[in-house]
PDB file of N, CA and C in Angstrom:
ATOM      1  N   UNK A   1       0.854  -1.171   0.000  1.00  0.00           N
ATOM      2  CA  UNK A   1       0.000   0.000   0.000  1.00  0.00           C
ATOM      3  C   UNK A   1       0.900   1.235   0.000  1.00  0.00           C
ATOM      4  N   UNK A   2       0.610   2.301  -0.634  1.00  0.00           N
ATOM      5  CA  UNK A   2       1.308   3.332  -0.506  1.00  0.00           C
ATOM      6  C   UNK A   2       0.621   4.813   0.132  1.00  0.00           C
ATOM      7  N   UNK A   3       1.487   5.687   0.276  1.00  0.00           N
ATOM      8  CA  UNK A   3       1.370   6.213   1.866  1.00  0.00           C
ATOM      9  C   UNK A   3       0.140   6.914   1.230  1.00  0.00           C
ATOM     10  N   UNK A   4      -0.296   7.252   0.194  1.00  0.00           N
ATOM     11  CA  UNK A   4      -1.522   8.041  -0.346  1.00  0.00           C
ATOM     12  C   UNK A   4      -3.022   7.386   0.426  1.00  0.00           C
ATOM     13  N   UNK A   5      -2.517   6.122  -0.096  1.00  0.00           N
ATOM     14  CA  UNK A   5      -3.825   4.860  -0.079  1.00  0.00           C
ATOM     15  C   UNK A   5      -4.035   4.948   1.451  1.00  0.00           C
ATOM     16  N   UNK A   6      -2.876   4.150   2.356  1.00  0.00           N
ATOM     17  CA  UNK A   6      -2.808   4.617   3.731  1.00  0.00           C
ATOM     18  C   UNK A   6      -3.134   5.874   4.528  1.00  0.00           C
ATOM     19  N   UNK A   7      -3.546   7.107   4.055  1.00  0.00           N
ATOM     20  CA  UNK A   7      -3.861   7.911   4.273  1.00  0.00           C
ATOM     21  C   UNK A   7      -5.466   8.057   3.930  1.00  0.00           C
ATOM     22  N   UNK A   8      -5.568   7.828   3.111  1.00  0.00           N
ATOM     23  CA  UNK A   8      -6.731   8.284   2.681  1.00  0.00           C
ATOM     24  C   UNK A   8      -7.839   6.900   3.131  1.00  0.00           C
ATOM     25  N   UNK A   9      -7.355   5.640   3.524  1.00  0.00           N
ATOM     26  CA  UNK A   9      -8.024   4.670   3.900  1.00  0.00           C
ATOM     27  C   UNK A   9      -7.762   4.616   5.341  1.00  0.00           C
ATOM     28  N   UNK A  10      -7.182   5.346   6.242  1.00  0.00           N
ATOM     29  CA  UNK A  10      -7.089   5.253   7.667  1.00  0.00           C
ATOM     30  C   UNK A  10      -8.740   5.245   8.097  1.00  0.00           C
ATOM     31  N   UNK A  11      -8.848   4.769   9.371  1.00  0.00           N
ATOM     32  CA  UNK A  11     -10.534   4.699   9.875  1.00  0.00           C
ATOM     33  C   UNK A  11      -9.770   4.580  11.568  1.00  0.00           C
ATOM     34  N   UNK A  12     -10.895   5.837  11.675  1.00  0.00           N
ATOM     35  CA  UNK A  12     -10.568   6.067  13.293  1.00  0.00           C
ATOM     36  C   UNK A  12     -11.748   5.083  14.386  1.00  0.00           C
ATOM     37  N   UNK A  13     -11.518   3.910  14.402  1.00  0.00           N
ATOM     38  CA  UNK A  13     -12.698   2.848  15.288  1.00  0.00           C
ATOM     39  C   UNK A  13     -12.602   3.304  16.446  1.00  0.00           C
ATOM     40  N   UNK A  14     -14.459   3.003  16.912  1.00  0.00           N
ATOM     41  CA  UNK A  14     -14.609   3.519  18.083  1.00  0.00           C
ATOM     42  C   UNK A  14     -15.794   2.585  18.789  1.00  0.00           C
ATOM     43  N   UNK A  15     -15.725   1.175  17.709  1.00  0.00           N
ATOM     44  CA  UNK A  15     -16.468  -0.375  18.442  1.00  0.00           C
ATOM     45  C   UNK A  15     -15.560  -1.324  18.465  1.00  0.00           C
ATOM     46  N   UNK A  16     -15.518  -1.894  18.710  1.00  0.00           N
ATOM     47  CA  UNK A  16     -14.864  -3.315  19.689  1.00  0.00           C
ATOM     48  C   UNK A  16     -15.119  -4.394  19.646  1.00  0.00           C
ATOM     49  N   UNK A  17     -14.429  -5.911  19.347  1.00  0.00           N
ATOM     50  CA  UNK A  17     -14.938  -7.098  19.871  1.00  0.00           C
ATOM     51  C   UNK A  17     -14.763  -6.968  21.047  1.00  0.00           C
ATOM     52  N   UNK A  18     -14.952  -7.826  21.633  1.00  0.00           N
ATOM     53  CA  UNK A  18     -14.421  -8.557  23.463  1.00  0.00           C
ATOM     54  C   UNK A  18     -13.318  -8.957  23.566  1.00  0.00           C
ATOM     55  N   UNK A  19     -13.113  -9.280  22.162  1.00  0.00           N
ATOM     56  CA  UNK A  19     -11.766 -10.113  22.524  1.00  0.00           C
ATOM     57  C   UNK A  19     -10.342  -9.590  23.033  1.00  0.00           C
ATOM     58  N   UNK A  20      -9.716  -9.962  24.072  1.00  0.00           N
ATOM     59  CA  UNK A  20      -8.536  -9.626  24.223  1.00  0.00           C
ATOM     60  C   UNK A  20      -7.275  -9.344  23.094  1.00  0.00           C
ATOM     61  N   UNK A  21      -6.176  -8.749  22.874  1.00  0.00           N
ATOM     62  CA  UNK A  21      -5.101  -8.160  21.805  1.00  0.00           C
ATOM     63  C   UNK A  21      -4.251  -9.268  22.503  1.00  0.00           C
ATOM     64  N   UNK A  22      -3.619  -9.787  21.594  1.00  0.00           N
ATOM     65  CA  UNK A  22      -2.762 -10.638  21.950  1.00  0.00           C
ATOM     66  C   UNK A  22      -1.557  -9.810  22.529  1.00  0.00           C
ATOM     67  N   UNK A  23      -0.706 -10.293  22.836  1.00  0.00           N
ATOM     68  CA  UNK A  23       0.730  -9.578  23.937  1.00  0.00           C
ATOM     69  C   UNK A  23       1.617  -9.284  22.300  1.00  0.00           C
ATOM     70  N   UNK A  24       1.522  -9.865  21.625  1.00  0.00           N
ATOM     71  CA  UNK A  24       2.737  -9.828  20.565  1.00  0.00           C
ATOM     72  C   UNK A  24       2.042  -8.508  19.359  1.00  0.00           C
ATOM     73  N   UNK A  25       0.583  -8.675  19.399  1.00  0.00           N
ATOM     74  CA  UNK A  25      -0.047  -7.086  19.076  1.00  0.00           C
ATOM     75  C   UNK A  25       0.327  -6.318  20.044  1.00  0.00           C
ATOM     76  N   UNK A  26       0.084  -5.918  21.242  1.00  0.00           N
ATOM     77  CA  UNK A  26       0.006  -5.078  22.058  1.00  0.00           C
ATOM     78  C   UNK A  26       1.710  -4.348  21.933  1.00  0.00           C
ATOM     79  N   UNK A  27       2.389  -5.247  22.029  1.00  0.00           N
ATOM     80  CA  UNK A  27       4.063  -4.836  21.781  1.00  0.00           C
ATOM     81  C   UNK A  27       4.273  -4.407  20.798  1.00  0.00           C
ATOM     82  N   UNK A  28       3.794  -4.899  19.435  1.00  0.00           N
ATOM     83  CA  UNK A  28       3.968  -4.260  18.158  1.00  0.00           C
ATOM     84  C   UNK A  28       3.623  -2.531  18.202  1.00  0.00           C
ATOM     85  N   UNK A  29       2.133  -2.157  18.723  1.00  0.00           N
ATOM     86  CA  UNK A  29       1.512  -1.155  18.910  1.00  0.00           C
ATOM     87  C   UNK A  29       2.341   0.182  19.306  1.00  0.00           C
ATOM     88  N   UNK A  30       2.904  -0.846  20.747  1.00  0.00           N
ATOM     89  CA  UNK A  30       4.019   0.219  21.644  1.00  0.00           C
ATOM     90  C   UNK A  30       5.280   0.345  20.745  1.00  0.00           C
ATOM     91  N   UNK A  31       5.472  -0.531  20.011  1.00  0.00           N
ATOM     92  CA  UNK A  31       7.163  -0.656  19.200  1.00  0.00           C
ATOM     93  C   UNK A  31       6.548   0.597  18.196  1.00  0.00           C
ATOM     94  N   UNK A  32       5.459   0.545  17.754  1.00  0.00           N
ATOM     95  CA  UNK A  32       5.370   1.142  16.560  1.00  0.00           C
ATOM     96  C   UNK A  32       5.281   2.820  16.778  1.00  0.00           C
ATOM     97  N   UNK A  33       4.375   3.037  18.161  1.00  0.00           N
ATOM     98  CA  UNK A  33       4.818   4.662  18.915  1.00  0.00           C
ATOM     99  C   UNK A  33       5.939   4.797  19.315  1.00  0.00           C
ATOM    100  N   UNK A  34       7.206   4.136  20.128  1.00  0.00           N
ATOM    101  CA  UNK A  34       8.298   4.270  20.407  1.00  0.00           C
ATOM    102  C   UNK A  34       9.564   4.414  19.034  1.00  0.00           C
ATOM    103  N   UNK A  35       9.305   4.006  17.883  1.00  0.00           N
ATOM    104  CA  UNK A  35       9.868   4.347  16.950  1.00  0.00           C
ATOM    105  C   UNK A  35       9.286   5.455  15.675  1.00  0.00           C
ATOM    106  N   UNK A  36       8.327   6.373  16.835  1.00  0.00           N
ATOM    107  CA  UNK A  36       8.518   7.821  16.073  1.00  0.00           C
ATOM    108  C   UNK A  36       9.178   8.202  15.650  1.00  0.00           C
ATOM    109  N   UNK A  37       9.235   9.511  15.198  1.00  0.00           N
ATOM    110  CA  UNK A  37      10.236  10.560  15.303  1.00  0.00           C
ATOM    111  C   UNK A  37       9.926  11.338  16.524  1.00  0.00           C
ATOM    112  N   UNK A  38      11.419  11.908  16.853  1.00  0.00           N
ATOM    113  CA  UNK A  38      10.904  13.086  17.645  1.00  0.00           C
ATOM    114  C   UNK A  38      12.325  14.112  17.841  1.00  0.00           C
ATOM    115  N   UNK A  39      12.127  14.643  18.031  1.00  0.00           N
ATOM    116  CA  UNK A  39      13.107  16.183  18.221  1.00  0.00           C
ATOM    117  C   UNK A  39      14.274  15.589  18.721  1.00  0.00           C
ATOM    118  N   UNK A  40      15.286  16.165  18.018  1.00  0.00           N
ATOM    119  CA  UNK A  40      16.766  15.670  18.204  1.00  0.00           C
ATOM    120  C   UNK A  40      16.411  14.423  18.872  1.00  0.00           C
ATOM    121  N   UNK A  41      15.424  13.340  18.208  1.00  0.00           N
ATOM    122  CA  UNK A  41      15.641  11.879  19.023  1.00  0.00           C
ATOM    123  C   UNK A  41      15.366  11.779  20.411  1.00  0.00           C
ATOM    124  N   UNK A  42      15.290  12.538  20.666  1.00  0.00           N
ATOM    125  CA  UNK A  42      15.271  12.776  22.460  1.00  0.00           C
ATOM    126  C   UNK A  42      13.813  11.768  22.862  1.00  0.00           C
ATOM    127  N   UNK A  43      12.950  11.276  22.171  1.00  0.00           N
ATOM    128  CA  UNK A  43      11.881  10.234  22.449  1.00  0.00           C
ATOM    129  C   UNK A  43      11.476  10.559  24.052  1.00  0.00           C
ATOM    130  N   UNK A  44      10.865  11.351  24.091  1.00  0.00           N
ATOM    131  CA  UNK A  44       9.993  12.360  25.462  1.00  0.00           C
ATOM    132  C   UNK A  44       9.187  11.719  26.167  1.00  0.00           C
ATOM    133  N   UNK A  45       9.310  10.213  26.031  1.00  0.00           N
ATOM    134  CA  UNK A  45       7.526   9.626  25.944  1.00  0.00           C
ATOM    135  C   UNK A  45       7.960   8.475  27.000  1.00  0.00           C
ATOM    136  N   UNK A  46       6.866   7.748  27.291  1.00  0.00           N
ATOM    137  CA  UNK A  46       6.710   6.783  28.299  1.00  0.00           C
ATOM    138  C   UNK A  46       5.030   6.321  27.746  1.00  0.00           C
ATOM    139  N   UNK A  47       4.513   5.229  27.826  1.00  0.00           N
ATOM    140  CA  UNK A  47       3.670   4.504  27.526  1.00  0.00           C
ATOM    141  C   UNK A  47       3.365   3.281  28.432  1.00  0.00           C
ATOM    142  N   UNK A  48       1.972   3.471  28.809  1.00  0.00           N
ATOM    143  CA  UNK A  48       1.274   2.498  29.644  1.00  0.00           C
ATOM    144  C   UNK A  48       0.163   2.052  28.844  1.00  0.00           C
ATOM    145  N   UNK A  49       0.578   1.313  28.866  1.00  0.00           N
ATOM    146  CA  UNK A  49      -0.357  -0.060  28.333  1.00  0.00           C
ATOM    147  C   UNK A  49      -1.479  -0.830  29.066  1.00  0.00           C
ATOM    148  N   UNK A  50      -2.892  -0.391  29.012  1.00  0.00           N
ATOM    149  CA  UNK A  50      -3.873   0.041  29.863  1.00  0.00           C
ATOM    150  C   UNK A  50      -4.882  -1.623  29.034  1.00  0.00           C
ATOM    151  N   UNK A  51      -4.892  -2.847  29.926  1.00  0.00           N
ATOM    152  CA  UNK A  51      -5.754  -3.792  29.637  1.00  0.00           C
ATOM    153  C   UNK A  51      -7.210  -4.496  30.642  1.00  0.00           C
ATOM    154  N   UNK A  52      -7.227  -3.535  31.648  1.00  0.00           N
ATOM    155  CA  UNK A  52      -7.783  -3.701  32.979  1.00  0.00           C
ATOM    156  C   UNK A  52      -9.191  -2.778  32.238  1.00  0.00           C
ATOM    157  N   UNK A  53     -10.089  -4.188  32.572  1.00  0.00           N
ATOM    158  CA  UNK A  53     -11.385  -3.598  31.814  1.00  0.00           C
ATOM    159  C   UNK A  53     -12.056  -2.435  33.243  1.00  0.00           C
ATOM    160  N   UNK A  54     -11.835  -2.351  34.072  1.00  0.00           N
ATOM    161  CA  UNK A  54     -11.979  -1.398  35.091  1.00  0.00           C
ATOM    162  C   UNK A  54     -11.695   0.021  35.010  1.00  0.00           C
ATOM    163  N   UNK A  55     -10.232  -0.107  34.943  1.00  0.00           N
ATOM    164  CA  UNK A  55      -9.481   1.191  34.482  1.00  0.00           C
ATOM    165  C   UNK A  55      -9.928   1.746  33.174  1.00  0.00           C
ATOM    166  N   UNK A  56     -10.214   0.925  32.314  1.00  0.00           N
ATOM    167  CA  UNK A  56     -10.553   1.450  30.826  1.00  0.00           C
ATOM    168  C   UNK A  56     -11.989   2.145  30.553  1.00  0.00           C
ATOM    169  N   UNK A  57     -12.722   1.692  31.961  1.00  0.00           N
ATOM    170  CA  UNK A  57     -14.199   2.140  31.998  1.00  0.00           C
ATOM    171  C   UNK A  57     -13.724   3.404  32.819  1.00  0.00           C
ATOM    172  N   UNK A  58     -13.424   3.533  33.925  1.00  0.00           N
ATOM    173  CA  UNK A  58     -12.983   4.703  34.483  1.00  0.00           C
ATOM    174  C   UNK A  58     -12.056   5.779  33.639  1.00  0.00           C
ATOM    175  N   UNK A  59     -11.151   5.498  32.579  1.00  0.00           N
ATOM    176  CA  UNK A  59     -11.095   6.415  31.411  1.00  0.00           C
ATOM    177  C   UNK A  59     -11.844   6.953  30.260  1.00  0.00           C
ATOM    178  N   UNK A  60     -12.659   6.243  30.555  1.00  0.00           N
ATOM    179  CA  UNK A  60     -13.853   6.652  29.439  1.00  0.00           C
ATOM    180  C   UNK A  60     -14.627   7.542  30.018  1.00  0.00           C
ATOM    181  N   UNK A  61     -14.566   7.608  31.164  1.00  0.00           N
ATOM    182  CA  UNK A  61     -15.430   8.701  31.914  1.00  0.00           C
ATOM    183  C   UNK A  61     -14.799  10.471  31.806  1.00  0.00           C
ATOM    184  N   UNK A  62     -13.621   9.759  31.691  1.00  0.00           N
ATOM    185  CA  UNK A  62     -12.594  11.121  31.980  1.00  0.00           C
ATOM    186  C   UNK A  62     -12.389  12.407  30.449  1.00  0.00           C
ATOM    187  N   UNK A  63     -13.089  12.346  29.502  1.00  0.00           N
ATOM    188  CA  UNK A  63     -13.056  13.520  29.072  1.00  0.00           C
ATOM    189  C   UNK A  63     -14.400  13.343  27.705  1.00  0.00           C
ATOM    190  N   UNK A  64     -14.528  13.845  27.621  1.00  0.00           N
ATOM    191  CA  UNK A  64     -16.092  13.879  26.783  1.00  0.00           C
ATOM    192  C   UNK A  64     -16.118  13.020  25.114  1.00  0.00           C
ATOM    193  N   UNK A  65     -14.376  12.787  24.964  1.00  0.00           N
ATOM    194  CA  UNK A  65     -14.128  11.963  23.501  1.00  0.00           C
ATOM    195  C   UNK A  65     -13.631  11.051  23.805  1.00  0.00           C
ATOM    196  N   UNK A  66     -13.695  10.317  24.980  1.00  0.00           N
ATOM    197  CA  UNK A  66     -13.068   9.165  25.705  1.00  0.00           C
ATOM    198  C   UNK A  66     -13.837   7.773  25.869  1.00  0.00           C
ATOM    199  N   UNK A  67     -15.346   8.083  25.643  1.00  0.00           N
ATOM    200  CA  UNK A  67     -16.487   7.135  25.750  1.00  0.00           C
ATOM    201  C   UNK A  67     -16.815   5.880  25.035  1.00  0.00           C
ATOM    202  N   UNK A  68     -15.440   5.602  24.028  1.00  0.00           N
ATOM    203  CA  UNK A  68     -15.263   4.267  23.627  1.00  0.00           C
ATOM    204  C   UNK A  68     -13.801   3.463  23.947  1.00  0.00           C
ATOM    205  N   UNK A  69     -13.410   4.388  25.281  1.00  0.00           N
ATOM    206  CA  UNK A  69     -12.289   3.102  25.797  1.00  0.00           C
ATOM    207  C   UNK A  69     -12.926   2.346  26.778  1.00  0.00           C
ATOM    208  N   UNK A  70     -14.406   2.383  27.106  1.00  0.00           N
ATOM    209  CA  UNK A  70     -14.973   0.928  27.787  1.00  0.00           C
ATOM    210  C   UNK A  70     -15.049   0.148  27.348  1.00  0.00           C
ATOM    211  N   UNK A  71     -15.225  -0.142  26.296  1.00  0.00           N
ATOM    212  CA  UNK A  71     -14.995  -0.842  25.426  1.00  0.00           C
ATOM    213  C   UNK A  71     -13.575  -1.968  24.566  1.00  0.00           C
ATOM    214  N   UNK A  72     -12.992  -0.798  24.825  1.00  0.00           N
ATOM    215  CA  UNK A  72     -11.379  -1.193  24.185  1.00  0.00           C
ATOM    216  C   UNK A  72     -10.483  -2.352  24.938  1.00  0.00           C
ATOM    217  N   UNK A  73     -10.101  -3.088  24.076  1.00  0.00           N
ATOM    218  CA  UNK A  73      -8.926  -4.418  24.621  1.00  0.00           C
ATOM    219  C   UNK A  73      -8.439  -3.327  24.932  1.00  0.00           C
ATOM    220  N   UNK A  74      -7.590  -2.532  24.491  1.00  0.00           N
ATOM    221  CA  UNK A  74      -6.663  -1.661  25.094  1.00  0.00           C
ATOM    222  C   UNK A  74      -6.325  -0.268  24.561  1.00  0.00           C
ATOM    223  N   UNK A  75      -5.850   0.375  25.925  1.00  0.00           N
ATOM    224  CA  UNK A  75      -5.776   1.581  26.029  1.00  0.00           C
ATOM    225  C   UNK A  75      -4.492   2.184  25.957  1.00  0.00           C
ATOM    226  N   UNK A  76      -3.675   3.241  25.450  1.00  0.00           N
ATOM    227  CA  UNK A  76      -2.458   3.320  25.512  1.00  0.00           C
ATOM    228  C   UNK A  76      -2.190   4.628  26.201  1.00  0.00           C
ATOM    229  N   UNK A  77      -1.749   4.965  27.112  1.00  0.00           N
ATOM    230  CA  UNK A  77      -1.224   6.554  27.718  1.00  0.00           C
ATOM    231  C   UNK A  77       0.092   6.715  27.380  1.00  0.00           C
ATOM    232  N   UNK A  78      -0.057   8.354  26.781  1.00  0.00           N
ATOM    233  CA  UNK A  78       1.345   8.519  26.247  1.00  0.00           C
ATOM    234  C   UNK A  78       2.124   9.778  27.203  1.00  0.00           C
ATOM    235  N   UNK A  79       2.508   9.651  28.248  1.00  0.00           N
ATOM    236  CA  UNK A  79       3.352  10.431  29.545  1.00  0.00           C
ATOM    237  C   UNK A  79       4.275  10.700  28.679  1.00  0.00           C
ATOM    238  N   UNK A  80       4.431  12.286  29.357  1.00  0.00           N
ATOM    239  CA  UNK A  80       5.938  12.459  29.146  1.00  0.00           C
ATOM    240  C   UNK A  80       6.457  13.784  30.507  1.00  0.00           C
ATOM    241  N   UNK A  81       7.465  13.842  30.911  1.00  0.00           N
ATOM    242  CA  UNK A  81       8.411  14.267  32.035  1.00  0.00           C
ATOM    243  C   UNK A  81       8.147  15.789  32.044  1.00  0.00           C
ATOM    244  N   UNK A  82       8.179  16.272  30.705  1.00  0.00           N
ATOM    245  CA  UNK A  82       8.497  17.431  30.136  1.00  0.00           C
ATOM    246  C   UNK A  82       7.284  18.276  31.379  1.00  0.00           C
ATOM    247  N   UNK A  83       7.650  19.390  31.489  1.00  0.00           N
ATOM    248  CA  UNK A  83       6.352  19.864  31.998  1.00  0.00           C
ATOM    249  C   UNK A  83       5.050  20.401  30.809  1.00  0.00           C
ATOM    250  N   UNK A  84       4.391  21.073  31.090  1.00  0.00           N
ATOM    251  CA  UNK A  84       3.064  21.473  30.878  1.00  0.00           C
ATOM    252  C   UNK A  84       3.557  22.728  29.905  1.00  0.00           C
ATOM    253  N   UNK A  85       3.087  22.706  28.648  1.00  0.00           N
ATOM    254  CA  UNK A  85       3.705  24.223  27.502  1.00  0.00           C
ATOM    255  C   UNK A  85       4.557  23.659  26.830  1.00  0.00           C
ATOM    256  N   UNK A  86       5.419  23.053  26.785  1.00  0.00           N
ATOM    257  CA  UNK A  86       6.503  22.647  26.132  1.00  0.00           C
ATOM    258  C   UNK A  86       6.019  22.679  24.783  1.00  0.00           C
ATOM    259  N   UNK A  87       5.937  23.113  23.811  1.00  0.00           N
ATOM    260  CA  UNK A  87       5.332  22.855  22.195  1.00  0.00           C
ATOM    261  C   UNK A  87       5.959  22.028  21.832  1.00  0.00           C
ATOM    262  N   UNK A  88       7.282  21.787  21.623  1.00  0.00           N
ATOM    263  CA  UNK A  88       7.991  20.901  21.252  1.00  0.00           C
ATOM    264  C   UNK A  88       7.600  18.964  21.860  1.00  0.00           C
ATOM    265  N   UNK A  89       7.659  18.902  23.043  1.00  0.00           N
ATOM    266  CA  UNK A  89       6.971  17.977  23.559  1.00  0.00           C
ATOM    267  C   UNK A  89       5.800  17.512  23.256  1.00  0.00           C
ATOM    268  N   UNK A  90       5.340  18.227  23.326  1.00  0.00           N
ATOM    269  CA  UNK A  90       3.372  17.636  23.160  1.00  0.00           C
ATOM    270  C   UNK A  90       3.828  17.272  21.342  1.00  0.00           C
ATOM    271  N   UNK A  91       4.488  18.265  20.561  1.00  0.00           N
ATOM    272  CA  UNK A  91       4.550  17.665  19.215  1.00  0.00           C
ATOM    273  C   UNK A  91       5.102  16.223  18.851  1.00  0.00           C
ATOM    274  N   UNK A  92       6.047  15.890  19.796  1.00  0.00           N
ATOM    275  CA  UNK A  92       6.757  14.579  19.610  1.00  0.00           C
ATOM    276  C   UNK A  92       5.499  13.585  20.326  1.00  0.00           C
ATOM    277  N   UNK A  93       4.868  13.904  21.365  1.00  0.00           N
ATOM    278  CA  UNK A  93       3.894  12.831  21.559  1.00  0.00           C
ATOM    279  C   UNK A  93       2.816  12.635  20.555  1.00  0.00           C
ATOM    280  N   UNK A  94       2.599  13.686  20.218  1.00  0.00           N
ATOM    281  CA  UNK A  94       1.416  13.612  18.665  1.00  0.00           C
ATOM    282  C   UNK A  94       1.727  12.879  18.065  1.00  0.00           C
ATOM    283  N   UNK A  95       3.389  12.859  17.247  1.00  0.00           N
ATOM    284  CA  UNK A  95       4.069  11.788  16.687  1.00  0.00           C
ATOM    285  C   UNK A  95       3.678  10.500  17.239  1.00  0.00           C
ATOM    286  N   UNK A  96       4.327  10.222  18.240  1.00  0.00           N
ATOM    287  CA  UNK A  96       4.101   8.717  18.853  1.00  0.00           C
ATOM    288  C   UNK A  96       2.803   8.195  18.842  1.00  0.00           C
ATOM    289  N   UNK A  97       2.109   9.204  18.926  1.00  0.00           N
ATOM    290  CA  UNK A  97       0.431   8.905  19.150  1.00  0.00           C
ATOM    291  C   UNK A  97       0.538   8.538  17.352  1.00  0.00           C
ATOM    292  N   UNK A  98       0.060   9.407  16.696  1.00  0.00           N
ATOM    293  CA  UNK A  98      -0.150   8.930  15.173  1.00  0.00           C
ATOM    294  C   UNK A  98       0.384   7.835  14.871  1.00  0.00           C
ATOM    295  N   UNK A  99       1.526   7.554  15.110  1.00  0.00           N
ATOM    296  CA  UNK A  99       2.731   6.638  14.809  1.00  0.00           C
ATOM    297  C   UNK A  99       2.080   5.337  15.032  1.00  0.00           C
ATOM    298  N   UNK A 100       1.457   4.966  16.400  1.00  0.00           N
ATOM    299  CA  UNK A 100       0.978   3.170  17.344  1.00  0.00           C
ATOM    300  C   UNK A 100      -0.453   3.073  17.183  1.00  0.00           C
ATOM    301  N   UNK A 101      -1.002   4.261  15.717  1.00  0.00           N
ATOM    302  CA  UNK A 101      -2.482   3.759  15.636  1.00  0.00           C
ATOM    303  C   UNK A 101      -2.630   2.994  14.698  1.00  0.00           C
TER     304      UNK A 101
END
């Protein structure tokens, strides 16, 4: 596929089987945000890997576009150290984020 097709055929899902992500998906996911890009390399990020159907209902509560991670095998949080403003930061997590969908 080329990056046109991939672009223009991306689909942002927001239903679910039940079924659990296997561990060797779930790692791929994280491999695939951790090998962003990001500013002089510096990779800003930290990632939790969220499979606790509890926690995933209690994130769905937490902001008004969040209401289909009750749903979700899994959830990914993308932390980073940096404080709060940083433009540069939040841009490299955007990366990582785009990057492990």
């Amino acid at each position: 596929m080329n990056v046109s097709d991939a672009t223009r055929l991306k689909r942002a899902v927001r239903k679910f089987t039940p079924e659990p992500l296997p561990e060797e998906v779930i790692l791929a996911i994280l491999n695939a945000g951790r090998r962003a890009q990001s500013s002089k390399n510096a990779q800003p990020w930290h990632f939790i890997a969220i499979t606790d159907k509890a926690v995933l209902k209690a994130l769905s509560e937490c902001g008004e576009w969040a209401g289909h991670l009750a749903g979700a095998a899994l959830g990914v949080a993308l932390l980073s150290e940096e404080p709060e403003g940083k433009f540069q930061r939040m841009f490299d997590l955007g990366q990582a984020a785009a990057h492990g969908s």
